[in-house]
PDB file of N, CA and C in Angstrom:
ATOM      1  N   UNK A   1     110.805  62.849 103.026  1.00  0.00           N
ATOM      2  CA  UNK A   1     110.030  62.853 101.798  1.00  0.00           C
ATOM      3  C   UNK A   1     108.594  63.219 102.155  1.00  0.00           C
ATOM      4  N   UNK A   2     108.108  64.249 101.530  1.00  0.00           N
ATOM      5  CA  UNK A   2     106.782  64.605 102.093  1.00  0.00           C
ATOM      6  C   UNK A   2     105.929  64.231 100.787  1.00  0.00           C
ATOM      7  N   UNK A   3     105.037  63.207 101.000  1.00  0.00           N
ATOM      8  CA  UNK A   3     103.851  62.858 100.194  1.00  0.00           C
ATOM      9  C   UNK A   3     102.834  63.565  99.942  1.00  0.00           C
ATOM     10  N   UNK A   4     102.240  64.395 100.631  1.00  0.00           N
ATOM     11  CA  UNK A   4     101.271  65.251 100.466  1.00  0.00           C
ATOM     12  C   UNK A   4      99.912  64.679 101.350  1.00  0.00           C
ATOM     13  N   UNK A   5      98.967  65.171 101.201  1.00  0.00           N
ATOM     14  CA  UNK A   5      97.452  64.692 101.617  1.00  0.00           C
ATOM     15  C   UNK A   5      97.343  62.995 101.824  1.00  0.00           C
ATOM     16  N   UNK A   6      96.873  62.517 102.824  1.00  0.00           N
ATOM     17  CA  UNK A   6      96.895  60.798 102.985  1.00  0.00           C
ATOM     18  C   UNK A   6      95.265  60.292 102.991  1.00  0.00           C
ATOM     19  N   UNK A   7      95.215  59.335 101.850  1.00  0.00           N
ATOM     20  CA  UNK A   7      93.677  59.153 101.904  1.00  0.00           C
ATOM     21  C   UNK A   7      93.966  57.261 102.134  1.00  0.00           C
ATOM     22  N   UNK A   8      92.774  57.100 102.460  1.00  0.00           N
ATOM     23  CA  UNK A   8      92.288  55.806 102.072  1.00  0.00           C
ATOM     24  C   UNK A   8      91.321  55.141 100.476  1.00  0.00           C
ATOM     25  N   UNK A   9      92.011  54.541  99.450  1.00  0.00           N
ATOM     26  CA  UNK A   9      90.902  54.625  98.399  1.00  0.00           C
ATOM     27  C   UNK A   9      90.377  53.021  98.569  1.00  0.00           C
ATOM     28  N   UNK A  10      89.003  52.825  99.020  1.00  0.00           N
ATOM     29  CA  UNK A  10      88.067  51.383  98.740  1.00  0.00           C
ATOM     30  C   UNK A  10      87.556  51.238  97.866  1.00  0.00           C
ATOM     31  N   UNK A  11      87.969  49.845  97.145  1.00  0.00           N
ATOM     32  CA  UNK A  11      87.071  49.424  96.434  1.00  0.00           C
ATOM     33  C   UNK A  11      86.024  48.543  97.171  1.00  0.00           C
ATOM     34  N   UNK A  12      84.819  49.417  96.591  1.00  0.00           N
ATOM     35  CA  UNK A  12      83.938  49.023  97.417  1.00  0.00           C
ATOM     36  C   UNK A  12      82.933  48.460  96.174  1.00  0.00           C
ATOM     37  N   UNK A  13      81.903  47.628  96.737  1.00  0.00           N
ATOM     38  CA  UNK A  13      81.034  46.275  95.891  1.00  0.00           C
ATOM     39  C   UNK A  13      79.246  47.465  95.666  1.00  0.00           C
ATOM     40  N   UNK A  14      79.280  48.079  96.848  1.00  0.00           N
ATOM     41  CA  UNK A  14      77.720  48.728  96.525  1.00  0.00           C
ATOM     42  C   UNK A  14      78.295  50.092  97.629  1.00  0.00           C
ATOM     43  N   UNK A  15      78.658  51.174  96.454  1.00  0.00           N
ATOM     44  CA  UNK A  15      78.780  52.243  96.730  1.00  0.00           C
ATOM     45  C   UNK A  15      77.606  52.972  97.659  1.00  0.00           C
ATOM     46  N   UNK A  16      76.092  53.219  97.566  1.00  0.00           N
ATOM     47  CA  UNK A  16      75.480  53.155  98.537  1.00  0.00           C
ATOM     48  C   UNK A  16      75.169  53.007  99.822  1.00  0.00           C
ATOM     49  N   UNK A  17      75.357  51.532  99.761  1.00  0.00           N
ATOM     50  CA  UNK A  17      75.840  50.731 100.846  1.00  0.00           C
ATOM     51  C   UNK A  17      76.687  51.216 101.565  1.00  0.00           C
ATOM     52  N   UNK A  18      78.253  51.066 101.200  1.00  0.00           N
ATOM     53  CA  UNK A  18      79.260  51.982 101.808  1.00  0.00           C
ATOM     54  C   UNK A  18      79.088  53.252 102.332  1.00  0.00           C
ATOM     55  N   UNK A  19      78.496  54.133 101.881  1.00  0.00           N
ATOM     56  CA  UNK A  19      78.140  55.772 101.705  1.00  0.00           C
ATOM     57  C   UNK A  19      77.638  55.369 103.461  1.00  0.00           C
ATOM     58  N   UNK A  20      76.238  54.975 103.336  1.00  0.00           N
ATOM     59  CA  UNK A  20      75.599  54.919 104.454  1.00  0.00           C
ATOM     60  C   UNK A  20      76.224  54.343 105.662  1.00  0.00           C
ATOM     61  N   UNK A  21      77.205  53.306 105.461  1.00  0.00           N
ATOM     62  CA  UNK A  21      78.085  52.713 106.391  1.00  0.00           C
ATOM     63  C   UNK A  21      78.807  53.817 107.083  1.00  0.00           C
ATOM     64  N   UNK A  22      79.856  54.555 105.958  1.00  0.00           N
ATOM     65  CA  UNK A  22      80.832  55.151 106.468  1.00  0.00           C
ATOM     66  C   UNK A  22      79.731  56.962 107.231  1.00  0.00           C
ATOM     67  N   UNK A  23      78.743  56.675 106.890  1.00  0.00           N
ATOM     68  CA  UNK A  23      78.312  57.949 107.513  1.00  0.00           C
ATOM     69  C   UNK A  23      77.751  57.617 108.639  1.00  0.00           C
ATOM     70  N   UNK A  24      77.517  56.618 109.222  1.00  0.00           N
ATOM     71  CA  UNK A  24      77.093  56.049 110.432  1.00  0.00           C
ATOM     72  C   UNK A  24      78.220  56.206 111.543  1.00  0.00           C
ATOM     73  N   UNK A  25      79.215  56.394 110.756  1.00  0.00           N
ATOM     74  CA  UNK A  25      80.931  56.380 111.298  1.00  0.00           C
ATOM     75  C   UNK A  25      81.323  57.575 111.143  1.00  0.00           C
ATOM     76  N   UNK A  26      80.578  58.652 111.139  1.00  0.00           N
ATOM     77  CA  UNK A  26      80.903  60.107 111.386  1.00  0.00           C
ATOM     78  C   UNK A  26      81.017  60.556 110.499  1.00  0.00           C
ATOM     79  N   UNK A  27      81.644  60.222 109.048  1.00  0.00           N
ATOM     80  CA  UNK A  27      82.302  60.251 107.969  1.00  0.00           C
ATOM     81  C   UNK A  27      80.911  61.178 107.150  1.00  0.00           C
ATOM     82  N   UNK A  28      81.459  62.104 106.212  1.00  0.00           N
ATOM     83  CA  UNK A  28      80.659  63.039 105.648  1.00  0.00           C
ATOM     84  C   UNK A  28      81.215  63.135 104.351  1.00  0.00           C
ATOM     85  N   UNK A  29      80.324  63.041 103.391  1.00  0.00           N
ATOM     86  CA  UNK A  29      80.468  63.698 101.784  1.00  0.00           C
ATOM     87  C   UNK A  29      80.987  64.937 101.612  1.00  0.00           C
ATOM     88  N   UNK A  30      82.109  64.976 101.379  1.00  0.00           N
ATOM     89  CA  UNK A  30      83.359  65.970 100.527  1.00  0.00           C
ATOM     90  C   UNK A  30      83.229  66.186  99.439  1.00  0.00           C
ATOM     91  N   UNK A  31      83.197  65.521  98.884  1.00  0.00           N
ATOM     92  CA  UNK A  31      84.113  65.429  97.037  1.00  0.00           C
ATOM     93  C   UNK A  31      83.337  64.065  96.404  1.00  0.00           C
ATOM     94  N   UNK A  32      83.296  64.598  95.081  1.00  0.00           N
ATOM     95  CA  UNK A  32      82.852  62.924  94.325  1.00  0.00           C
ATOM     96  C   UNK A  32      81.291  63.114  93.263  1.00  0.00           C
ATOM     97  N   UNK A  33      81.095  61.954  93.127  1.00  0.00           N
ATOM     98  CA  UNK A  33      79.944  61.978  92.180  1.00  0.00           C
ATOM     99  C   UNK A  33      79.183  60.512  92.104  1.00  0.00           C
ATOM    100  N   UNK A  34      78.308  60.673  93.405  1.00  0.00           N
ATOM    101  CA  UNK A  34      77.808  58.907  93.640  1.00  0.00           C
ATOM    102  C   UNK A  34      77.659  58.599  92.220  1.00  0.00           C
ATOM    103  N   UNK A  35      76.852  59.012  91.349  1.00  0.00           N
ATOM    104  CA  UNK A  35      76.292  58.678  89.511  1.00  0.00           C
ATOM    105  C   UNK A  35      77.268  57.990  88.995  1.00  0.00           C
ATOM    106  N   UNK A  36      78.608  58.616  89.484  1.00  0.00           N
ATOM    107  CA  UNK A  36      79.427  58.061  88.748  1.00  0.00           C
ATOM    108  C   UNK A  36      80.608  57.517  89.687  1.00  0.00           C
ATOM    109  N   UNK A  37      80.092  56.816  90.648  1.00  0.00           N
ATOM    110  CA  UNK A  37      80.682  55.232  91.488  1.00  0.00           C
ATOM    111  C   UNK A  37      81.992  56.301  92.438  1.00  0.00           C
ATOM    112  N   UNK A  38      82.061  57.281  92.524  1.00  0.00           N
ATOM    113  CA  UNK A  38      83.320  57.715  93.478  1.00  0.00           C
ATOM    114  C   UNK A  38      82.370  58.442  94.392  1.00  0.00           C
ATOM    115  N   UNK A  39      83.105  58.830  95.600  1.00  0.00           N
ATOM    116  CA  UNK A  39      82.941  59.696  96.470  1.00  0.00           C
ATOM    117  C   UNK A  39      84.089  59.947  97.898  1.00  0.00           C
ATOM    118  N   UNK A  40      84.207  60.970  98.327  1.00  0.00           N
ATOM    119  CA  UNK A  40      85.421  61.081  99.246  1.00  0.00           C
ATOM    120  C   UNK A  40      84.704  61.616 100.379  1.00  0.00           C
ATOM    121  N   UNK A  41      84.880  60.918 101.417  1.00  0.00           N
ATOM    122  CA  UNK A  41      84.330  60.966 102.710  1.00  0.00           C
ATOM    123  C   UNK A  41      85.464  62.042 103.692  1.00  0.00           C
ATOM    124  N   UNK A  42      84.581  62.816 104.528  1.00  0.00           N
ATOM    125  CA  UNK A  42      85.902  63.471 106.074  1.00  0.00           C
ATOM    126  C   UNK A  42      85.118  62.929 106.886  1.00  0.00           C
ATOM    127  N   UNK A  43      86.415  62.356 108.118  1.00  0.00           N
ATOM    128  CA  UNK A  43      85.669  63.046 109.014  1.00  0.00           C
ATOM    129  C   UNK A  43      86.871  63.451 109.806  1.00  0.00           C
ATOM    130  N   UNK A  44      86.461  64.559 110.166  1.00  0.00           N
ATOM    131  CA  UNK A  44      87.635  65.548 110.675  1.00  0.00           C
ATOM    132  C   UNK A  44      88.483  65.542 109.614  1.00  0.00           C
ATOM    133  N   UNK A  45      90.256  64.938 110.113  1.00  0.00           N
ATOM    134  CA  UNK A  45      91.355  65.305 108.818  1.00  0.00           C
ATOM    135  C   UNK A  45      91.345  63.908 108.493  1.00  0.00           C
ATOM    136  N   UNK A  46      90.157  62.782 108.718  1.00  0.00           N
ATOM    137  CA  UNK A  46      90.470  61.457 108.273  1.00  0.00           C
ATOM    138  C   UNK A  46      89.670  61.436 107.000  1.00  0.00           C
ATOM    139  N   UNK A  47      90.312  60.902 105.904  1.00  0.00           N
ATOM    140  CA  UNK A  47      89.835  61.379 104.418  1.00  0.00           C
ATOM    141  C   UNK A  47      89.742  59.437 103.799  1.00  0.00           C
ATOM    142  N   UNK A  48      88.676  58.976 103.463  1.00  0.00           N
ATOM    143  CA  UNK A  48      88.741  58.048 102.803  1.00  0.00           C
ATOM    144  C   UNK A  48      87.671  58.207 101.606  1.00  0.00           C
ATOM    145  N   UNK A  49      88.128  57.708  99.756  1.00  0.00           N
ATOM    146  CA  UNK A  49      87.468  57.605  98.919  1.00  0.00           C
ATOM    147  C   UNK A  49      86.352  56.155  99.198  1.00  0.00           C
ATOM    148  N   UNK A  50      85.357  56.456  98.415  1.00  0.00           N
ATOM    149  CA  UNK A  50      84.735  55.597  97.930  1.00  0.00           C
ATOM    150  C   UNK A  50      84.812  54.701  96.718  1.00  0.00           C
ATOM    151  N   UNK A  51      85.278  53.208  95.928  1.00  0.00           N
ATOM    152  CA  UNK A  51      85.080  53.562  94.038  1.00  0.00           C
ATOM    153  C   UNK A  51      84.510  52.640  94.238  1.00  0.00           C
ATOM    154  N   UNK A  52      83.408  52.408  93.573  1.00  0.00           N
ATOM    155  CA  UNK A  52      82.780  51.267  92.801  1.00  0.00           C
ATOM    156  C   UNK A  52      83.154  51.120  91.386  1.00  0.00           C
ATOM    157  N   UNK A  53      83.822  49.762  91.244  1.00  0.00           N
ATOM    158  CA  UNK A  53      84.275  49.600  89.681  1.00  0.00           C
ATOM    159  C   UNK A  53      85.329  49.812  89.241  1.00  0.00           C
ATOM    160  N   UNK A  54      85.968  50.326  90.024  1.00  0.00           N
ATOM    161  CA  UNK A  54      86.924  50.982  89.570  1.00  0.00           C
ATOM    162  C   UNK A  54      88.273  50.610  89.520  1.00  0.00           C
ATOM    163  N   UNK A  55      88.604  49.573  90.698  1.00  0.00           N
ATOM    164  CA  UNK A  55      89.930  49.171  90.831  1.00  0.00           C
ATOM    165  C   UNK A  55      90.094  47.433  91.735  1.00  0.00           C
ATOM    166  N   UNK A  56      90.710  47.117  91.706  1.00  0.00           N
ATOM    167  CA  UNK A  56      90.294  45.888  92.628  1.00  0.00           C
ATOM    168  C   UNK A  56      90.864  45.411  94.182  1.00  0.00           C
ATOM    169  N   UNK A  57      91.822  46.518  94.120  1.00  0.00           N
ATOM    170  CA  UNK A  57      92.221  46.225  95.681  1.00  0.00           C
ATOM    171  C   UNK A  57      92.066  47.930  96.248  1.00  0.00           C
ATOM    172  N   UNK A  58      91.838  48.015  97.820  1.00  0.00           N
ATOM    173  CA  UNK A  58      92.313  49.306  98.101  1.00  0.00           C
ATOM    174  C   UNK A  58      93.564  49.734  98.088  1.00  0.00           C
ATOM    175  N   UNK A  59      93.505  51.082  97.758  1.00  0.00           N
ATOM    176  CA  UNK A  59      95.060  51.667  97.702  1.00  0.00           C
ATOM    177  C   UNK A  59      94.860  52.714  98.980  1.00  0.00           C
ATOM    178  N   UNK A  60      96.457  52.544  99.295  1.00  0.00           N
ATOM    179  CA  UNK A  60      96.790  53.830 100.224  1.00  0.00           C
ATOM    180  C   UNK A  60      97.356  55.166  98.944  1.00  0.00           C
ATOM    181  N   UNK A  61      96.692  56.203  99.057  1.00  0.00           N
ATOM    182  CA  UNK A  61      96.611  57.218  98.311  1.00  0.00           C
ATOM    183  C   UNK A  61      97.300  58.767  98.924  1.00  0.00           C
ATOM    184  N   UNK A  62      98.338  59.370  98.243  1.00  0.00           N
ATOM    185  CA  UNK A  62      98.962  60.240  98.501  1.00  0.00           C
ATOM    186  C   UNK A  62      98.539  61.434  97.772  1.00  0.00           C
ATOM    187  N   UNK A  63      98.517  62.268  97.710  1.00  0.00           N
ATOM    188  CA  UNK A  63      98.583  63.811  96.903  1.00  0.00           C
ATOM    189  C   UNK A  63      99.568  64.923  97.155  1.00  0.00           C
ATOM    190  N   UNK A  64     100.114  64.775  96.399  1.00  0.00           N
ATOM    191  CA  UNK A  64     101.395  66.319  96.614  1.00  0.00           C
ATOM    192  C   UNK A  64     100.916  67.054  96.061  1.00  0.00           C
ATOM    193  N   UNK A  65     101.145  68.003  96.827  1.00  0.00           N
ATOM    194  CA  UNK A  65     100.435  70.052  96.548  1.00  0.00           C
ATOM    195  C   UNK A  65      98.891  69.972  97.189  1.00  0.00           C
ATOM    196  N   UNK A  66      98.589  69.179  97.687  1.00  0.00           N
ATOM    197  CA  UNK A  66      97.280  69.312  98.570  1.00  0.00           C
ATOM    198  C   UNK A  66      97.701  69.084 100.107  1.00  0.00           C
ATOM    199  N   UNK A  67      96.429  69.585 100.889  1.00  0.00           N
ATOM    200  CA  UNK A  67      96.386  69.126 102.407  1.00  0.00           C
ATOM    201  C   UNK A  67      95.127  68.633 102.003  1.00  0.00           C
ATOM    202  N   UNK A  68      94.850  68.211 103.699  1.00  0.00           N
ATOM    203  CA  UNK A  68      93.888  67.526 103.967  1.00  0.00           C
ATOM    204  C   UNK A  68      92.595  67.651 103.628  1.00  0.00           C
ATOM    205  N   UNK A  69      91.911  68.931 103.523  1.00  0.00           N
ATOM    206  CA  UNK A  69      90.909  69.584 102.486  1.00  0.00           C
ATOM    207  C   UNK A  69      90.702  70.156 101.117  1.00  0.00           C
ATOM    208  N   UNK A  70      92.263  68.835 100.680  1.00  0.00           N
ATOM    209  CA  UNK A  70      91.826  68.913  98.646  1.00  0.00           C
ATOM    210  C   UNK A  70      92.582  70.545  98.533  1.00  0.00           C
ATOM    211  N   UNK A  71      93.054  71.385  99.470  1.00  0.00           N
ATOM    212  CA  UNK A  71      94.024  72.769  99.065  1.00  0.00           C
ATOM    213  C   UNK A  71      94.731  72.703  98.936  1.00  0.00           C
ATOM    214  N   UNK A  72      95.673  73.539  97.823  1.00  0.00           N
ATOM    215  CA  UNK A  72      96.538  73.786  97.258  1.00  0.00           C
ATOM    216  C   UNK A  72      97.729  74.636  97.875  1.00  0.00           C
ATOM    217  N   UNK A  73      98.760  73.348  98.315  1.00  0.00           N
ATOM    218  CA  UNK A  73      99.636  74.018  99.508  1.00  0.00           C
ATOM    219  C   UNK A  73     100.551  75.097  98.564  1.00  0.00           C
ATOM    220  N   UNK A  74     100.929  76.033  99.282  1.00  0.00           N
ATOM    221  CA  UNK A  74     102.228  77.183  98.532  1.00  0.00           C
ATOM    222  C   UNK A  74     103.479  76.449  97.698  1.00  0.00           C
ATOM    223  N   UNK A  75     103.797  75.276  98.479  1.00  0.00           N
ATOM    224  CA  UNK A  75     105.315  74.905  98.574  1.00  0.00           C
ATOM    225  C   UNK A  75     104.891  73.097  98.808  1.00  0.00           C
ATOM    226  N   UNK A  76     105.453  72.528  98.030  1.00  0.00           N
ATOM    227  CA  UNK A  76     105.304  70.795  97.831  1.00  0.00           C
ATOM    228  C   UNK A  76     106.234  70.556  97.093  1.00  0.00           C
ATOM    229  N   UNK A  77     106.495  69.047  97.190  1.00  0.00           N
ATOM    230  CA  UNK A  77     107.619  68.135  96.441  1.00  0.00           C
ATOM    231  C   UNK A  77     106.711  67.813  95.372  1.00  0.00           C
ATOM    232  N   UNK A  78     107.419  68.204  94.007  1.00  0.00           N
ATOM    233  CA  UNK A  78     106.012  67.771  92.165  1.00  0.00           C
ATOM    234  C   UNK A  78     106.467  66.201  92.744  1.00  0.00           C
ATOM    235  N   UNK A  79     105.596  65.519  92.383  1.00  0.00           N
ATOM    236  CA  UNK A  79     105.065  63.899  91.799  1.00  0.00           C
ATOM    237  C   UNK A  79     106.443  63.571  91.072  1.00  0.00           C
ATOM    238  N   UNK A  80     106.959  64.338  90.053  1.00  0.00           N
ATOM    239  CA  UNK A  80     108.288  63.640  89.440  1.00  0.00           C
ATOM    240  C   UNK A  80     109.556  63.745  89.998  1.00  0.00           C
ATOM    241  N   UNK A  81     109.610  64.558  91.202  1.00  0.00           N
ATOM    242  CA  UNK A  81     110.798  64.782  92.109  1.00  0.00           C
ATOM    243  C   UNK A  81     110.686  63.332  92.939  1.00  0.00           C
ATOM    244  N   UNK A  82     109.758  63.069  94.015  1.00  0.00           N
ATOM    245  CA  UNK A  82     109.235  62.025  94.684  1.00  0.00           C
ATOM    246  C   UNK A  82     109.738  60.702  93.537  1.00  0.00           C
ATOM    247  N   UNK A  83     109.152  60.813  92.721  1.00  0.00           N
ATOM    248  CA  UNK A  83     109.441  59.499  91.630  1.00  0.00           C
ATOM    249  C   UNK A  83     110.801  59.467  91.681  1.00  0.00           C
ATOM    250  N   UNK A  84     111.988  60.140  91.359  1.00  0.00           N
ATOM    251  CA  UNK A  84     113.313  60.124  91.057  1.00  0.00           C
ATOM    252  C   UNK A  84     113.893  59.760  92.552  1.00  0.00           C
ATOM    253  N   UNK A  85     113.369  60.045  93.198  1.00  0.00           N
ATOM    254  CA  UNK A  85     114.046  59.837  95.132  1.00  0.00           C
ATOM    255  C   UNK A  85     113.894  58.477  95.101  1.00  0.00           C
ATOM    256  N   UNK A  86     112.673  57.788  94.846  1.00  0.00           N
ATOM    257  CA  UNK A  86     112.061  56.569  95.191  1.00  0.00           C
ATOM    258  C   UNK A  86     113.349  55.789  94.076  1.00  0.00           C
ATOM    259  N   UNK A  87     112.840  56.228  92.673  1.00  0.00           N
ATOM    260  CA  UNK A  87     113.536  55.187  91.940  1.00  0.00           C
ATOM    261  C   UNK A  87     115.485  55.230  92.444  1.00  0.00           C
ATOM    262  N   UNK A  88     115.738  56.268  92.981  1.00  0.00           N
ATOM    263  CA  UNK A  88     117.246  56.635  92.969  1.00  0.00           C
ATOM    264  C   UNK A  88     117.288  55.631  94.181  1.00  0.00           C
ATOM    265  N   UNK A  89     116.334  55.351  94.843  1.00  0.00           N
ATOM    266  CA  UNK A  89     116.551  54.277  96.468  1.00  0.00           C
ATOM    267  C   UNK A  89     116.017  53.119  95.869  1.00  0.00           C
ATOM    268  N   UNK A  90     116.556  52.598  94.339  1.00  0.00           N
ATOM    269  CA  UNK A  90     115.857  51.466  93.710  1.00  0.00           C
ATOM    270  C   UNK A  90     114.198  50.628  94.235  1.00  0.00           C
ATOM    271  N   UNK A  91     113.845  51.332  94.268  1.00  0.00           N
ATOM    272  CA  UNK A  91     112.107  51.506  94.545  1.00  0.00           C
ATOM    273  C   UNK A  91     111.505  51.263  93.241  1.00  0.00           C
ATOM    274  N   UNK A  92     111.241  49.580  92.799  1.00  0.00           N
ATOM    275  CA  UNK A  92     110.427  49.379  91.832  1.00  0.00           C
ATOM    276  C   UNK A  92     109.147  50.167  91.260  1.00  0.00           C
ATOM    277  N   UNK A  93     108.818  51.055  90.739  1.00  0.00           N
ATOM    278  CA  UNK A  93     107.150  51.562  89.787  1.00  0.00           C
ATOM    279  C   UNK A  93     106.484  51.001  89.165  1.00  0.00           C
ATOM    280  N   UNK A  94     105.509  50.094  89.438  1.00  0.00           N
ATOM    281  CA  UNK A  94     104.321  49.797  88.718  1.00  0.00           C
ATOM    282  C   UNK A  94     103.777  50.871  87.633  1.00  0.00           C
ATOM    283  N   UNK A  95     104.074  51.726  87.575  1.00  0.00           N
ATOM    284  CA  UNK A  95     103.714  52.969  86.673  1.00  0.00           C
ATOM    285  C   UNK A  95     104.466  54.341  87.014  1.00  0.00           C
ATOM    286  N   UNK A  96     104.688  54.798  85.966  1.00  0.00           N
ATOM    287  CA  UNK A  96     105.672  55.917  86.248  1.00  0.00           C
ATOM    288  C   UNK A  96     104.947  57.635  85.824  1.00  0.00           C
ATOM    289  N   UNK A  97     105.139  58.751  86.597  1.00  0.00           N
ATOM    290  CA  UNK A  97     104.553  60.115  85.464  1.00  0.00           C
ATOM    291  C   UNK A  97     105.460  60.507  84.330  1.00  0.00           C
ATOM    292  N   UNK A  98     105.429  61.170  83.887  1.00  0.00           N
ATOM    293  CA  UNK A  98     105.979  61.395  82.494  1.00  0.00           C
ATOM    294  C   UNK A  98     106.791  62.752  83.330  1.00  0.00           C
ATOM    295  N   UNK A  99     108.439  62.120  83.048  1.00  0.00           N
ATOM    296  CA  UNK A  99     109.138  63.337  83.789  1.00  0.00           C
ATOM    297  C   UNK A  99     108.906  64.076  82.902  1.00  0.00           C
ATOM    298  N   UNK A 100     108.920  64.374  81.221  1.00  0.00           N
ATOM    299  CA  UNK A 100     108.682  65.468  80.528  1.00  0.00           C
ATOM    300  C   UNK A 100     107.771  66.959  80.746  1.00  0.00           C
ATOM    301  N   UNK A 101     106.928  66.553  81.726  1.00  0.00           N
ATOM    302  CA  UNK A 101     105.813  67.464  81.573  1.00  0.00           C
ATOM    303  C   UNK A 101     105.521  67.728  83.020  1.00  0.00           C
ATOM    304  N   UNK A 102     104.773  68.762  83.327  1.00  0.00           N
ATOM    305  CA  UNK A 102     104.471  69.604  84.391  1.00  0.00           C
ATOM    306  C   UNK A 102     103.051  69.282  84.855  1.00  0.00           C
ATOM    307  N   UNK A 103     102.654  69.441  85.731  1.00  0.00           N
ATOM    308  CA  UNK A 103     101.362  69.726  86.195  1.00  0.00           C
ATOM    309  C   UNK A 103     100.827  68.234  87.124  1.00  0.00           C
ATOM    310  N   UNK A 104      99.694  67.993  86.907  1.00  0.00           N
ATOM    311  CA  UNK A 104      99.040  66.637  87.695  1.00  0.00           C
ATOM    312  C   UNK A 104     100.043  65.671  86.564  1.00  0.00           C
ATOM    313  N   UNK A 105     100.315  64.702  87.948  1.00  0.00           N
ATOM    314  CA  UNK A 105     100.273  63.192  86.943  1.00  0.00           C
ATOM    315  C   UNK A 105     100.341  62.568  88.121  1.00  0.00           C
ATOM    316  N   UNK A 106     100.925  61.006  87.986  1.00  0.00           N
ATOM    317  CA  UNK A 106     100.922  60.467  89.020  1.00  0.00           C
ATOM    318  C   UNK A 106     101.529  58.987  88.690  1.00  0.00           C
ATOM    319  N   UNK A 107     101.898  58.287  89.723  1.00  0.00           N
ATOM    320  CA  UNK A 107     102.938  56.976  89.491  1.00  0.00           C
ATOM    321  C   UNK A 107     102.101  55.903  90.618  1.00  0.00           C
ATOM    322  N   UNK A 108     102.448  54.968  90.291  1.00  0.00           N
ATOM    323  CA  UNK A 108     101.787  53.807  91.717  1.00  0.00           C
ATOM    324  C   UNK A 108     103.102  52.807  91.459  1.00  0.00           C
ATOM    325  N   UNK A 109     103.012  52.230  92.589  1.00  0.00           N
ATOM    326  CA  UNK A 109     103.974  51.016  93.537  1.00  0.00           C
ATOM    327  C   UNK A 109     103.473  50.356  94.374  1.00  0.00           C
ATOM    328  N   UNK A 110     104.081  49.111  94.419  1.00  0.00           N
ATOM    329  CA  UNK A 110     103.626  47.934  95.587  1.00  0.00           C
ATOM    330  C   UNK A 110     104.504  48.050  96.614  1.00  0.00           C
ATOM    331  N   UNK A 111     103.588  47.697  97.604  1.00  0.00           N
ATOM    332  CA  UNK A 111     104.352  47.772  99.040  1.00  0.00           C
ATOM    333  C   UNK A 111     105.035  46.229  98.887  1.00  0.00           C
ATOM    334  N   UNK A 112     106.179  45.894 100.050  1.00  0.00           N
ATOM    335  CA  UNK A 112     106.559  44.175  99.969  1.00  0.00           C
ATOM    336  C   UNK A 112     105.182  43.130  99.907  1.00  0.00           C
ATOM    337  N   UNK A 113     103.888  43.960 100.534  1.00  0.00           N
ATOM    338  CA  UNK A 113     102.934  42.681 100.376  1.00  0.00           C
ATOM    339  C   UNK A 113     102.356  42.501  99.283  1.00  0.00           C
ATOM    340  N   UNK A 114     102.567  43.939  98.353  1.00  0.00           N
ATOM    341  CA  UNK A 114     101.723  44.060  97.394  1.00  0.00           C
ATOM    342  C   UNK A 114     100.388  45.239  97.548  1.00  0.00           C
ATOM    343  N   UNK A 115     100.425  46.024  98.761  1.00  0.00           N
ATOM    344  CA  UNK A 115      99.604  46.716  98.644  1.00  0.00           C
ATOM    345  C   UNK A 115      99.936  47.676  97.722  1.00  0.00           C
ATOM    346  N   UNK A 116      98.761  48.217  96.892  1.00  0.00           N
ATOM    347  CA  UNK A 116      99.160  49.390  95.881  1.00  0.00           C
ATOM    348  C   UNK A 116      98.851  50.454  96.322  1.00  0.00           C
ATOM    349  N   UNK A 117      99.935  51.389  96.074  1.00  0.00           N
ATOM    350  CA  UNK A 117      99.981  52.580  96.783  1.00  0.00           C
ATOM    351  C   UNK A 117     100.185  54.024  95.141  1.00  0.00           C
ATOM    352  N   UNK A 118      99.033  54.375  95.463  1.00  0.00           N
ATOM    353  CA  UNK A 118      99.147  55.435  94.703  1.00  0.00           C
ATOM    354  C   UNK A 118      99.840  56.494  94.667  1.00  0.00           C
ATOM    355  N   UNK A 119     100.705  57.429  93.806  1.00  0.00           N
ATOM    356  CA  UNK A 119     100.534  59.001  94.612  1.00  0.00           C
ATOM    357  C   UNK A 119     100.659  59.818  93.409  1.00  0.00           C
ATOM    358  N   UNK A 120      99.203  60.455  93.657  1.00  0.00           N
ATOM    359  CA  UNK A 120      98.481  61.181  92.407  1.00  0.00           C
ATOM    360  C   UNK A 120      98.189  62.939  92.785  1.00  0.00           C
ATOM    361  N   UNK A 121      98.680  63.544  91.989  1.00  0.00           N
ATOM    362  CA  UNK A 121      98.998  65.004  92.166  1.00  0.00           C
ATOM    363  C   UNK A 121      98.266  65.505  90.927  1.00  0.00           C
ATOM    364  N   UNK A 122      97.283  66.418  91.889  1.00  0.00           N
ATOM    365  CA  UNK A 122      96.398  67.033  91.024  1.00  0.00           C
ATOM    366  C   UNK A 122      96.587  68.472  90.661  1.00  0.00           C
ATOM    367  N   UNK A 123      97.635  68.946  90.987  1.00  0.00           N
ATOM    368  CA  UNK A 123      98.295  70.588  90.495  1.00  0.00           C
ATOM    369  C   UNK A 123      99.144  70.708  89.565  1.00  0.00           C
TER     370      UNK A 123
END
């Protein structure tokens, strides 16, 4: 089963704060919009978001039809194929995409501890 792109998403308490942390740690501004509490850090192919506000635990975060620099691979498994594998291996969904329709959507699930694991497809 290929997930796509692997991020780290933190909820983090003072986005700032964080920013400057994780850039002390090599980590460099990609993607995002401090104004508005996100931002996505590289360094090298290690990809972690920033959110302030936004959610309350970190999630481990997937993307199908991307690599590691947010591109748009040729050839990927859609978000609602992945969903039907998972649910067909009775794999509970905290949220499901709408098999009806095409394009981005996205589903989340708990791991056995409860970590929430996203996987959000932006093509």
């Amino acid at each position: 089963m290929e997930l796509g792109a692997f991020s780290v998403s933190l909820a983090v308490k003072d986005i700032k704060a964080s920013k400057a942390f994780y850039e002390k740690l090599g980590f460099k501004v990609f993607a995002g919009n401090i104004s508005q509490n996100w931002l996505i850090l590289k360094n090298g192919e290690h990809v972690i978001g920033l959110f302030q506000g936004m959610f309350e635990k970190n999630i481990l975060t997937f993307n199908p039809g991307w690599d590691s620099n947010a591109q748009k691979l040729d050839t990927f498994t859609d978000v609602r194929e992945l969903q039907r594998q998972l649910k067909a291996q009775g794999v509970e969904l905290t949220s499901e995409a709408d098999e009806s329709t095409t394009g981005p959507a996205s589903f989340t699930l708990l791991d056995p501890d409860g970590n929430p694991i996203l996987v959000d497809q932006h093509v």
